[in-house]
PDB file of N, CA and C in Angstrom:
ATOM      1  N   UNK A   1      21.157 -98.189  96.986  1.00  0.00           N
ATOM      2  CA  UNK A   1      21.295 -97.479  98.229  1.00  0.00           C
ATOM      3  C   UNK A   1      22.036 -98.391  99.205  1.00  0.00           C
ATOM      4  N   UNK A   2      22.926 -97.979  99.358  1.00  0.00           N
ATOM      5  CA  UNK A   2      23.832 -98.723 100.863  1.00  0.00           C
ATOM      6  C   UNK A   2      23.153 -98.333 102.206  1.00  0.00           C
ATOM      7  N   UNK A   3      23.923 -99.176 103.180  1.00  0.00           N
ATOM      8  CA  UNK A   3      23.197 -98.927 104.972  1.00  0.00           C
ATOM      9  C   UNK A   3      24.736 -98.316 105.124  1.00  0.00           C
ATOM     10  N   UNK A   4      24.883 -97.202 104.657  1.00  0.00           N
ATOM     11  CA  UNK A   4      26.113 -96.615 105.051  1.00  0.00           C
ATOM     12  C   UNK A   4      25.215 -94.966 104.989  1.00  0.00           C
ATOM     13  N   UNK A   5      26.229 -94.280 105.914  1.00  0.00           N
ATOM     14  CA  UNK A   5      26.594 -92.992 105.894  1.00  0.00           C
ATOM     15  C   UNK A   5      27.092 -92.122 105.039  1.00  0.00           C
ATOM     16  N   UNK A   6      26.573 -90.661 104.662  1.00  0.00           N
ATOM     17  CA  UNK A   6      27.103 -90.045 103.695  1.00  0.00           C
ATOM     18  C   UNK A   6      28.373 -89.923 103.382  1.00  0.00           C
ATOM     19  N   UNK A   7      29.208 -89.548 104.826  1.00  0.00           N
ATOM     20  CA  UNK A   7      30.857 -90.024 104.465  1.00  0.00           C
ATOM     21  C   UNK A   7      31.128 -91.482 104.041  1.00  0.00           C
ATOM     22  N   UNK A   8      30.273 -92.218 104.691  1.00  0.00           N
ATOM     23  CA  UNK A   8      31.176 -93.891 104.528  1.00  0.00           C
ATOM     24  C   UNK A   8      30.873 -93.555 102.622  1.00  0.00           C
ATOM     25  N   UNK A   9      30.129 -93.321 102.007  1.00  0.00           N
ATOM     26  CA  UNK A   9      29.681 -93.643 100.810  1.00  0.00           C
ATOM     27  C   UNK A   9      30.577 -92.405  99.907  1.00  0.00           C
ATOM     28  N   UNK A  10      30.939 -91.522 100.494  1.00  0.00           N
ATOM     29  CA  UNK A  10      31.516 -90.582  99.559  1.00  0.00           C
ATOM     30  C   UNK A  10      33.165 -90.945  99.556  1.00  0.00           C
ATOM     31  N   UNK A  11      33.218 -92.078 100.228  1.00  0.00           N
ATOM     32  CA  UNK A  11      34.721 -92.825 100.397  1.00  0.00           C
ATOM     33  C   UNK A  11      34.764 -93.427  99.771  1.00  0.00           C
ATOM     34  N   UNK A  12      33.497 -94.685  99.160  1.00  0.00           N
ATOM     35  CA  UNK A  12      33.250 -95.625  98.378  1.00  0.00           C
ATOM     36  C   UNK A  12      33.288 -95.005  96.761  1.00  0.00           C
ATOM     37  N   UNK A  13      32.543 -93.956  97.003  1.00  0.00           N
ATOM     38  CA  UNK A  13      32.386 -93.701  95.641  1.00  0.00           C
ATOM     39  C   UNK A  13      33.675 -93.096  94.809  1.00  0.00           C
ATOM     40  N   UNK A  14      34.431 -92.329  96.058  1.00  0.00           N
ATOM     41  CA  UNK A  14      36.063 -91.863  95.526  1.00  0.00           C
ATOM     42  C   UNK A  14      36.481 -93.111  94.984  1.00  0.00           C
ATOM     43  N   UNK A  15      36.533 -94.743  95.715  1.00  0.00           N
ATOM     44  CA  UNK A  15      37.335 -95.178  95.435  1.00  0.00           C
ATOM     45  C   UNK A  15      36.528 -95.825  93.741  1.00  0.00           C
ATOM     46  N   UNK A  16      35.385 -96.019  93.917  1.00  0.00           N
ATOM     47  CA  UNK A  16      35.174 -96.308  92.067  1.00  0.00           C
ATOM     48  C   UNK A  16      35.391 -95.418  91.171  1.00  0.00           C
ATOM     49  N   UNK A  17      35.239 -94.096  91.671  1.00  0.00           N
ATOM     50  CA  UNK A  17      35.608 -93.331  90.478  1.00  0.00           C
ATOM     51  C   UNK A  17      37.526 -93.199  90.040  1.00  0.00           C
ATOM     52  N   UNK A  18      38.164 -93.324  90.974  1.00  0.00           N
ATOM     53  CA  UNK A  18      39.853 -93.511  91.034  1.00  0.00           C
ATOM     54  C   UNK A  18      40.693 -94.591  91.252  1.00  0.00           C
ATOM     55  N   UNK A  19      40.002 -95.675  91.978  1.00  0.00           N
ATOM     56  CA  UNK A  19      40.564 -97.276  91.814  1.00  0.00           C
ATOM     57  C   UNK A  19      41.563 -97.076  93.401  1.00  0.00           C
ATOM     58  N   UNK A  20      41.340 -95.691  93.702  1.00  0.00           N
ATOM     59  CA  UNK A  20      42.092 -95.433  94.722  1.00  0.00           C
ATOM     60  C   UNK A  20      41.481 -96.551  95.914  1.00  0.00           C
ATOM     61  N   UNK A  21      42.369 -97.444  97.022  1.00  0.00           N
ATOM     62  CA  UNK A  21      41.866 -98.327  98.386  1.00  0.00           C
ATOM     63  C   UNK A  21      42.347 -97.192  99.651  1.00  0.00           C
ATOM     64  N   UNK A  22      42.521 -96.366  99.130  1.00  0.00           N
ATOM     65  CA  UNK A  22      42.793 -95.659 100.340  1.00  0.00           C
ATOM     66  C   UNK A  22      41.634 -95.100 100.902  1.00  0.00           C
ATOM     67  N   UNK A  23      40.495 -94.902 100.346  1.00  0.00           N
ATOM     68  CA  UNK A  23      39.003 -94.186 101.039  1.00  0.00           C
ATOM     69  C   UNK A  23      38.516 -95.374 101.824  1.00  0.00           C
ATOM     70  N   UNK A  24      38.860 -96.515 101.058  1.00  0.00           N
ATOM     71  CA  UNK A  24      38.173 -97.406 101.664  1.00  0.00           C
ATOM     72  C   UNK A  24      39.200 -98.239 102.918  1.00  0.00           C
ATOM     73  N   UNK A  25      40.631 -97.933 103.368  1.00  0.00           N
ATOM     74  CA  UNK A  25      41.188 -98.084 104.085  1.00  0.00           C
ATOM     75  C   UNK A  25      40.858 -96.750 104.926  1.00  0.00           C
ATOM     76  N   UNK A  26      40.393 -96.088 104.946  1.00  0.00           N
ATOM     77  CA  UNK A  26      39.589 -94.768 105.776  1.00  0.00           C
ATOM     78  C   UNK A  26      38.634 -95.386 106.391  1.00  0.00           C
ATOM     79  N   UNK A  27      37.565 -95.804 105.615  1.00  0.00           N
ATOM     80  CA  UNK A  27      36.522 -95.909 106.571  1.00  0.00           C
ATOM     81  C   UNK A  27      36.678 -96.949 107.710  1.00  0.00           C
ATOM     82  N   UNK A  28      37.837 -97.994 107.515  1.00  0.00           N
ATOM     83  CA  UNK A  28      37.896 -99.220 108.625  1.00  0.00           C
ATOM     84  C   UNK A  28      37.576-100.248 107.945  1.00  0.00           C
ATOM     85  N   UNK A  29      38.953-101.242 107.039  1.00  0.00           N
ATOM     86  CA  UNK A  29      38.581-102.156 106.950  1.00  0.00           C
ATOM     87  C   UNK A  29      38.627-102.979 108.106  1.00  0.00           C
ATOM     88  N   UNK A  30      39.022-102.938 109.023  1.00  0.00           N
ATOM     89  CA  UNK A  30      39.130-104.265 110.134  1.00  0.00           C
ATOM     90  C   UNK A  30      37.264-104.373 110.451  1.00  0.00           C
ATOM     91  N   UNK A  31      36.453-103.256 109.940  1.00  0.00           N
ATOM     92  CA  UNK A  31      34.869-103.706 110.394  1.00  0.00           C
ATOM     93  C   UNK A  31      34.550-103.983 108.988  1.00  0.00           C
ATOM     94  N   UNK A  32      34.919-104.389 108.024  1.00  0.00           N
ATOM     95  CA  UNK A  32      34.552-104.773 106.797  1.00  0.00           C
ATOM     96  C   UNK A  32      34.546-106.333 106.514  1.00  0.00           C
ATOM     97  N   UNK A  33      33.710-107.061 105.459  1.00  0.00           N
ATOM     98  CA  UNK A  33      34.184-108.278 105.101  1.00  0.00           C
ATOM     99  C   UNK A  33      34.536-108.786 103.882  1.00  0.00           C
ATOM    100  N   UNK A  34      34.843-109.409 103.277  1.00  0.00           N
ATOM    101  CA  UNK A  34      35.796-109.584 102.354  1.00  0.00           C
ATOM    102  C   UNK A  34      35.319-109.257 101.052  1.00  0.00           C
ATOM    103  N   UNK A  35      33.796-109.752 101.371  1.00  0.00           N
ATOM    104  CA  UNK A  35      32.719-110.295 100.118  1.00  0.00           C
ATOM    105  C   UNK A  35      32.079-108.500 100.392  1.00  0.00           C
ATOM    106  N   UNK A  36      32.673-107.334 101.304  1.00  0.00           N
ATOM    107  CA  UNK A  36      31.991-106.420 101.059  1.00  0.00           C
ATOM    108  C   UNK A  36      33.146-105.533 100.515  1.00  0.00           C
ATOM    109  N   UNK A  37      34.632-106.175 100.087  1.00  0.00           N
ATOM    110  CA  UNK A  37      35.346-105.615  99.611  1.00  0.00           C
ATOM    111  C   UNK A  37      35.182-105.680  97.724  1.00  0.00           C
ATOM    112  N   UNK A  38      34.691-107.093  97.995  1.00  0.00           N
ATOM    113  CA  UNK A  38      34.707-107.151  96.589  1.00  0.00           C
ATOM    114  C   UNK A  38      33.464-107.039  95.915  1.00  0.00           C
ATOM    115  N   UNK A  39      32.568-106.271  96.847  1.00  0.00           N
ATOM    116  CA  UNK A  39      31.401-105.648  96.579  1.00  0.00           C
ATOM    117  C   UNK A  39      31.768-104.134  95.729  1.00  0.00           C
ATOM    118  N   UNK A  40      32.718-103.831  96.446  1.00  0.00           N
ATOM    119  CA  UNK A  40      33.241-102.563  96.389  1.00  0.00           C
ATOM    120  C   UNK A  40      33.871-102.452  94.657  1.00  0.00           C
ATOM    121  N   UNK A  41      34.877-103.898  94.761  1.00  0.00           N
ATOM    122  CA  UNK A  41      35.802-103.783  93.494  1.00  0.00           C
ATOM    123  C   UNK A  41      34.559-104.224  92.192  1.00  0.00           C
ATOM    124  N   UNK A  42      33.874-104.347  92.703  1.00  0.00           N
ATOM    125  CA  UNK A  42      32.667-104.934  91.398  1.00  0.00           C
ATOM    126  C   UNK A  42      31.629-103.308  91.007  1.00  0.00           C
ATOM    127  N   UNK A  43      31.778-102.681  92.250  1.00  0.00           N
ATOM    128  CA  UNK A  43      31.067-101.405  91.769  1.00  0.00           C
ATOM    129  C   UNK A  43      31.878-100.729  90.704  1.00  0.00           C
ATOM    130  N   UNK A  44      33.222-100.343  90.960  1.00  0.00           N
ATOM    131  CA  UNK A  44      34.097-100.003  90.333  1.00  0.00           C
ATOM    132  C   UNK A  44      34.812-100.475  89.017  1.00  0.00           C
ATOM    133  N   UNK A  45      34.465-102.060  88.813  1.00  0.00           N
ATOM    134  CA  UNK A  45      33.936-102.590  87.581  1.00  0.00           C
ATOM    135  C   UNK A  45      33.146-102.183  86.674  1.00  0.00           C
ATOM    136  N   UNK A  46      31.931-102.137  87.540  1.00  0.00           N
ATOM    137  CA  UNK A  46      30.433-101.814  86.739  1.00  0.00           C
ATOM    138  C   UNK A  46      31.079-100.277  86.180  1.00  0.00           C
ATOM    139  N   UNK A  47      31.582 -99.451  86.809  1.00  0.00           N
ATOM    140  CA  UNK A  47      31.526 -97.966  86.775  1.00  0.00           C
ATOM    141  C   UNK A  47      32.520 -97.895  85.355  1.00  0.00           C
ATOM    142  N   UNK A  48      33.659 -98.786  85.140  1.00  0.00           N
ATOM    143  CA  UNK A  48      34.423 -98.888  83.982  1.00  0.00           C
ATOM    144  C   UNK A  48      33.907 -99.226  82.638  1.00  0.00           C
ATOM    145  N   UNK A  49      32.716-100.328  82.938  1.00  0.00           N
ATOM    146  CA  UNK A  49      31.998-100.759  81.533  1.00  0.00           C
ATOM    147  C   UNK A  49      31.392-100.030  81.190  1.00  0.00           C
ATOM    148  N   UNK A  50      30.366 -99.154  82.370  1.00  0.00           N
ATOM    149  CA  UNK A  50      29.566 -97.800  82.043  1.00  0.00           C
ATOM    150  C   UNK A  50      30.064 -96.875  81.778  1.00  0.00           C
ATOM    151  N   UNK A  51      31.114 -96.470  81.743  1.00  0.00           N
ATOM    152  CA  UNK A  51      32.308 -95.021  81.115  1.00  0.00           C
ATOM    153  C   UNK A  51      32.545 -95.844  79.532  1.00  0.00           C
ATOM    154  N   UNK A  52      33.126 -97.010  79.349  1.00  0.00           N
ATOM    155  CA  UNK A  52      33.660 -97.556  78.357  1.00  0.00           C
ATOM    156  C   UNK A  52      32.164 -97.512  77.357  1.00  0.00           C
ATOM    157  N   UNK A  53      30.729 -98.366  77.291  1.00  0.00           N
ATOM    158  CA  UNK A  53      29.824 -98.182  76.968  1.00  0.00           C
ATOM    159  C   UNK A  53      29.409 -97.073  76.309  1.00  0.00           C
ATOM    160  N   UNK A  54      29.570 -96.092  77.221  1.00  0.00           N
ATOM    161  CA  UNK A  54      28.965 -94.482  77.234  1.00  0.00           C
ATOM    162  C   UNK A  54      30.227 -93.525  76.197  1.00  0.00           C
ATOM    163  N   UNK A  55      31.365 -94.281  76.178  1.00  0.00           N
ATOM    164  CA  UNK A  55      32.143 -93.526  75.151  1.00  0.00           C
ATOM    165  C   UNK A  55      32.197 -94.117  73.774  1.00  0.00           C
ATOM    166  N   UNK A  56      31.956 -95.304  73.410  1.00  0.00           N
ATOM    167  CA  UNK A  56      31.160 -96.100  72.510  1.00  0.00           C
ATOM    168  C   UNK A  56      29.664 -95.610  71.791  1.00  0.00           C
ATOM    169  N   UNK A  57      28.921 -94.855  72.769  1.00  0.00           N
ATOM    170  CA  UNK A  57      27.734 -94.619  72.186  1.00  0.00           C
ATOM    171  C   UNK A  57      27.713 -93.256  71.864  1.00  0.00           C
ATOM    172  N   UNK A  58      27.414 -92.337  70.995  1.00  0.00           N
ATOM    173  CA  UNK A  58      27.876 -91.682  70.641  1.00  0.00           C
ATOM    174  C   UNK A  58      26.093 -91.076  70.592  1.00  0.00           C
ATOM    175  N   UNK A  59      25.441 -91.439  71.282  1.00  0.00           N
ATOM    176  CA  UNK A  59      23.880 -91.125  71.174  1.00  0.00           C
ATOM    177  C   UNK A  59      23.624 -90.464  72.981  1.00  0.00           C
ATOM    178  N   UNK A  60      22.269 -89.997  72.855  1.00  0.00           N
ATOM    179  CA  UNK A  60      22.068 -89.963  74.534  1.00  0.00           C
ATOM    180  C   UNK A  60      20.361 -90.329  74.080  1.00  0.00           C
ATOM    181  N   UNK A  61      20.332 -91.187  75.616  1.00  0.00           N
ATOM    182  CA  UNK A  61      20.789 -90.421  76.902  1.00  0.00           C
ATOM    183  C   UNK A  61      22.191 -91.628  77.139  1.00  0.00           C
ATOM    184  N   UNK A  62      22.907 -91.044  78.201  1.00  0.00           N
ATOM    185  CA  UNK A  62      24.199 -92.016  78.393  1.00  0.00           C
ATOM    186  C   UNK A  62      23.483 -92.917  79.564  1.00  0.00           C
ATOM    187  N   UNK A  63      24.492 -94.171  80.016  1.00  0.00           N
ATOM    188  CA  UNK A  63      24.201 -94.619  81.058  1.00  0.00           C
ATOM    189  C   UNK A  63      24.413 -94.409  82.435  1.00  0.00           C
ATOM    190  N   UNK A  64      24.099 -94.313  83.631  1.00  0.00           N
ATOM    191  CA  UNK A  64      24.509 -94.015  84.664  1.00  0.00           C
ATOM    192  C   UNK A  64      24.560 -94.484  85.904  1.00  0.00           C
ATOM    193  N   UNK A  65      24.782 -94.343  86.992  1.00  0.00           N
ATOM    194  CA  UNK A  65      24.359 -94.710  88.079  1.00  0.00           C
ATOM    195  C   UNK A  65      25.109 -93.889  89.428  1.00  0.00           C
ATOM    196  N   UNK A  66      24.419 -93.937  90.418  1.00  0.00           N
ATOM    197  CA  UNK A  66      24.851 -93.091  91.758  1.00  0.00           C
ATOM    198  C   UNK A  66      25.051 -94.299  92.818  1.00  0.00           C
ATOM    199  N   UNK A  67      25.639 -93.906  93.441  1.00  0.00           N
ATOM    200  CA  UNK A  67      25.900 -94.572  95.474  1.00  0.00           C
ATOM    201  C   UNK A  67      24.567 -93.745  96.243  1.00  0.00           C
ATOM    202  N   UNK A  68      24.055 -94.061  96.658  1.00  0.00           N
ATOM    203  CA  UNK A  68      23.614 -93.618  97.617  1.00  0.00           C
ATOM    204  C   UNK A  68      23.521 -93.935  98.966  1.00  0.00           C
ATOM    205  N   UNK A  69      24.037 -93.047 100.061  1.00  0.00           N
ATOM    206  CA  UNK A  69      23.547 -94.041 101.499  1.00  0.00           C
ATOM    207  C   UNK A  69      23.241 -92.831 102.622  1.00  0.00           C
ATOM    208  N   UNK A  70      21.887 -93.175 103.219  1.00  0.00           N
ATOM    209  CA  UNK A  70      21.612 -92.215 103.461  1.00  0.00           C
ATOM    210  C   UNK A  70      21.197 -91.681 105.337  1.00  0.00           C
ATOM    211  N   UNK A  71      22.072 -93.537 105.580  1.00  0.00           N
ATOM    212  CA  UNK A  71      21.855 -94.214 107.294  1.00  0.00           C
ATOM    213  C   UNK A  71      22.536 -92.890 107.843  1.00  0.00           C
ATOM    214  N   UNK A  72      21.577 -92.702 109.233  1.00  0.00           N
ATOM    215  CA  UNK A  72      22.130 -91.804 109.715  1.00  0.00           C
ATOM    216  C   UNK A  72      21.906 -92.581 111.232  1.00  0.00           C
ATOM    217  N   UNK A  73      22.243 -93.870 111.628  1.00  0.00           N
ATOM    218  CA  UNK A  73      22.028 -94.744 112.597  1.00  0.00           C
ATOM    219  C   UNK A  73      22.800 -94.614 114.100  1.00  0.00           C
ATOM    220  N   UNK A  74      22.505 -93.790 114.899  1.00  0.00           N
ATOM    221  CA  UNK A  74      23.230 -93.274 116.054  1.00  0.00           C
ATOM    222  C   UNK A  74      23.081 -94.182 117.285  1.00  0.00           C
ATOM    223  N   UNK A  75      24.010 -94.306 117.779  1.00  0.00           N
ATOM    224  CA  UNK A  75      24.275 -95.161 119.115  1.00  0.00           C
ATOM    225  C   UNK A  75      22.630 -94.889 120.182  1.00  0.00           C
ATOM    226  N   UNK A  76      22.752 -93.968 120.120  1.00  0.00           N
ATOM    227  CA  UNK A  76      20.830 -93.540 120.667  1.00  0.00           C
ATOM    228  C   UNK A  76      20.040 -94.426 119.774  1.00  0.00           C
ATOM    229  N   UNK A  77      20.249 -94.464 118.700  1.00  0.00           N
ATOM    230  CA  UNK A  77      19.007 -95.325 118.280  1.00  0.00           C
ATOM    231  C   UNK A  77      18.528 -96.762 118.325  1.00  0.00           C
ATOM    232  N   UNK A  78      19.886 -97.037 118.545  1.00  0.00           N
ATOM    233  CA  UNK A  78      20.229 -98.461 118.889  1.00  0.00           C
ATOM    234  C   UNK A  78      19.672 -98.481 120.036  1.00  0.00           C
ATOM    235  N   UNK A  79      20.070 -97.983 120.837  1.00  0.00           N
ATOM    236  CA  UNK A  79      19.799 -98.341 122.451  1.00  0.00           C
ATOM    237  C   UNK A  79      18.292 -98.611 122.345  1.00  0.00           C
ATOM    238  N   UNK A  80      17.533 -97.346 121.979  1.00  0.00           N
ATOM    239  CA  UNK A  80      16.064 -97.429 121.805  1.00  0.00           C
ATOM    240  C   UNK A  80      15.634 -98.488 120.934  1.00  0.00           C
ATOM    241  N   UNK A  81      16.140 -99.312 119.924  1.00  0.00           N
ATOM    242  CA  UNK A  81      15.560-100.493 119.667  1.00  0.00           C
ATOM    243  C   UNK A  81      15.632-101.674 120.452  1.00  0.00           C
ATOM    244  N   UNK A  82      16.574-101.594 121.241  1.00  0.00           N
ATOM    245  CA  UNK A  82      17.029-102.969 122.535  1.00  0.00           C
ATOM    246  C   UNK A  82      15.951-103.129 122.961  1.00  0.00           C
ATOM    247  N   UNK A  83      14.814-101.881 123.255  1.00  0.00           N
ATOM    248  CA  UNK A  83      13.885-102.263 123.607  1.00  0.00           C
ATOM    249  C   UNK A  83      12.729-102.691 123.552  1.00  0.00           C
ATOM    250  N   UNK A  84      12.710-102.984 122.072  1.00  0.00           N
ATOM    251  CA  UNK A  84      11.788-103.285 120.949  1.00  0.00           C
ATOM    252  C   UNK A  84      11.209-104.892 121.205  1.00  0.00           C
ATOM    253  N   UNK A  85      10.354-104.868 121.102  1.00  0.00           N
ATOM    254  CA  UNK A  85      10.103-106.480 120.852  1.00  0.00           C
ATOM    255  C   UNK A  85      10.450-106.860 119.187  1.00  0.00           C
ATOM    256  N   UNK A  86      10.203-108.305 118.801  1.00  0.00           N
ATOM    257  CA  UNK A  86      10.375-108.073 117.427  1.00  0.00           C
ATOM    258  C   UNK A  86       9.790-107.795 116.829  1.00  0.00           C
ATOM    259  N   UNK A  87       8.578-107.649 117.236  1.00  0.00           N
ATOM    260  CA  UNK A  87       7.793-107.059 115.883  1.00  0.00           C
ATOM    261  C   UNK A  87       7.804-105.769 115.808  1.00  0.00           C
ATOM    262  N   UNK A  88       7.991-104.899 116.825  1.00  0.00           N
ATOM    263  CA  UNK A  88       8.343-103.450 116.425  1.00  0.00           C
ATOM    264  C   UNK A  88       9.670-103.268 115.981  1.00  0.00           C
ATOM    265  N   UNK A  89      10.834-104.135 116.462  1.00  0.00           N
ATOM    266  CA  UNK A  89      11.854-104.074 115.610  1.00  0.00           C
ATOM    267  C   UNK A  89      11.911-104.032 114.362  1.00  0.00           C
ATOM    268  N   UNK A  90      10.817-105.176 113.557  1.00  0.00           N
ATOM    269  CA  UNK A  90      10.853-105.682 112.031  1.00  0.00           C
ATOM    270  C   UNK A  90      10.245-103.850 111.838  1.00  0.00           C
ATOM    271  N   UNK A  91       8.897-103.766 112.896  1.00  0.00           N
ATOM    272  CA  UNK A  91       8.114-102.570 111.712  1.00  0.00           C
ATOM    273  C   UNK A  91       8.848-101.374 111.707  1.00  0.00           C
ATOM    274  N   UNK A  92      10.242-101.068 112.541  1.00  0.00           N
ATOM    275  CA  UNK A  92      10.601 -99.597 112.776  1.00  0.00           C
ATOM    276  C   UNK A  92      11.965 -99.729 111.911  1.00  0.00           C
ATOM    277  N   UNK A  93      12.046-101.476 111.568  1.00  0.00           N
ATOM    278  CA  UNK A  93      13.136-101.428 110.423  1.00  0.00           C
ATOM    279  C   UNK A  93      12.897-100.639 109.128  1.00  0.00           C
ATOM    280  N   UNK A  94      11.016-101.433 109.073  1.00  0.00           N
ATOM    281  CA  UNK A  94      10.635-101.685 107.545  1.00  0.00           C
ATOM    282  C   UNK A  94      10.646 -99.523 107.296  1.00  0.00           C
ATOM    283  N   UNK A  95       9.922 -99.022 108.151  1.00  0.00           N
ATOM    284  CA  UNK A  95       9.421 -98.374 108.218  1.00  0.00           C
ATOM    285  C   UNK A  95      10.802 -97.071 108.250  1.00  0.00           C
ATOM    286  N   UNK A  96      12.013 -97.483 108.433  1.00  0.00           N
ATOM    287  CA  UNK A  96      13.136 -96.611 108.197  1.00  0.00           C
ATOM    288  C   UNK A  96      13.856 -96.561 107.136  1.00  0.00           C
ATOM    289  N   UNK A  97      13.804 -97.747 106.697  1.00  0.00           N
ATOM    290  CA  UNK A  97      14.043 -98.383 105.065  1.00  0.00           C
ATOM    291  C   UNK A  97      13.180 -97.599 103.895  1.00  0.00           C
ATOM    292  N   UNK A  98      11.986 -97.799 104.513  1.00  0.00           N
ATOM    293  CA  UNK A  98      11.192 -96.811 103.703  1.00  0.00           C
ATOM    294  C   UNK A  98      11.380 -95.723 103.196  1.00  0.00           C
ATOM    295  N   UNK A  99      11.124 -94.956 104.332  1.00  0.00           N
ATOM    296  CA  UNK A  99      10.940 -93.829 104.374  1.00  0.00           C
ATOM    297  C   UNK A  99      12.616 -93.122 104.003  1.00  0.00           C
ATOM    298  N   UNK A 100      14.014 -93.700 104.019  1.00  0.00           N
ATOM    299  CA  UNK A 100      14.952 -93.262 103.447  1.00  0.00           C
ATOM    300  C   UNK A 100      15.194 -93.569 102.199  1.00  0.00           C
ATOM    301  N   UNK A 101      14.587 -94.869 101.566  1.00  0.00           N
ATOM    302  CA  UNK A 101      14.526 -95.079 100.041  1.00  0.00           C
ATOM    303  C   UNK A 101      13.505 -93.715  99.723  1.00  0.00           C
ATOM    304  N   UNK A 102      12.353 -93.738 100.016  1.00  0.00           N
ATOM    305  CA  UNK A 102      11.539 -93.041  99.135  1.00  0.00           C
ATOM    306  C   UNK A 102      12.590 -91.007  98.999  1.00  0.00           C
ATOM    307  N   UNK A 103      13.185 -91.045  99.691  1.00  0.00           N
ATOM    308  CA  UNK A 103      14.235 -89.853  99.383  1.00  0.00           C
ATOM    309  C   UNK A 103      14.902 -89.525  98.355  1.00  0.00           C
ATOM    310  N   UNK A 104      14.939 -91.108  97.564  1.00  0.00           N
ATOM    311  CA  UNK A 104      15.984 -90.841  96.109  1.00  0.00           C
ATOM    312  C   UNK A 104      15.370 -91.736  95.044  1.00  0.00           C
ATOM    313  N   UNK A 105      13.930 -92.199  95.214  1.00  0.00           N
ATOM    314  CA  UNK A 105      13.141 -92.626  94.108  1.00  0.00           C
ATOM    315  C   UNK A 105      11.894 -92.920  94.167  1.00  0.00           C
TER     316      UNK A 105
END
């Protein structure tokens, strides 16, 4: 699961499934970092050995995997944590983390 947005991630995932950098020149690389580019080119790795693997095996179940991201983190919400001390910061982190993982497992 990424701390991205359903678009930011359906950009990411175009670009592993097509090798295409143009989704990911969409979302803004100038707010990206280098080591999250080649986060990117390593998903799209993984996604080649798992196609290559999966046409090799001639059995099921095949192998798989999804993107998921499911931040829906709005300038309002921010503001309302400024006012957080830290420990409600940590618990309204833990506690958003949560509750958006438990959505897809």
């Amino acid at each position: 699961m990424l701390e991205d947005d359903t678009l930011e991630v359906n950009n990411i995932k175009d670009f592993v499934n097509t090798g295409n950098w143009k989704p990911l020149i969409d979302i803004g690389l100038l707010d990206r970092t280098l080591e999250w580019l080649e986060f990117c080119s390593d998903l799209r790795l993984l996604k080649l050995k798992k196609d290559a693997l999966n046409a090799e095996n001639k059995f099921s179940p095949k192998i798989s995997f999804d993107i998921v991201g499911a931040e829906s983190y709005t300038k309002s919400d921010f503001m309302q944590t400024l006012k957080f001390s830290k420990i409600e910061s940590a618990k309204y982190f833990i506690y958003r983390r949560n509750s958006l993982t438990s959505k897809y497992f």
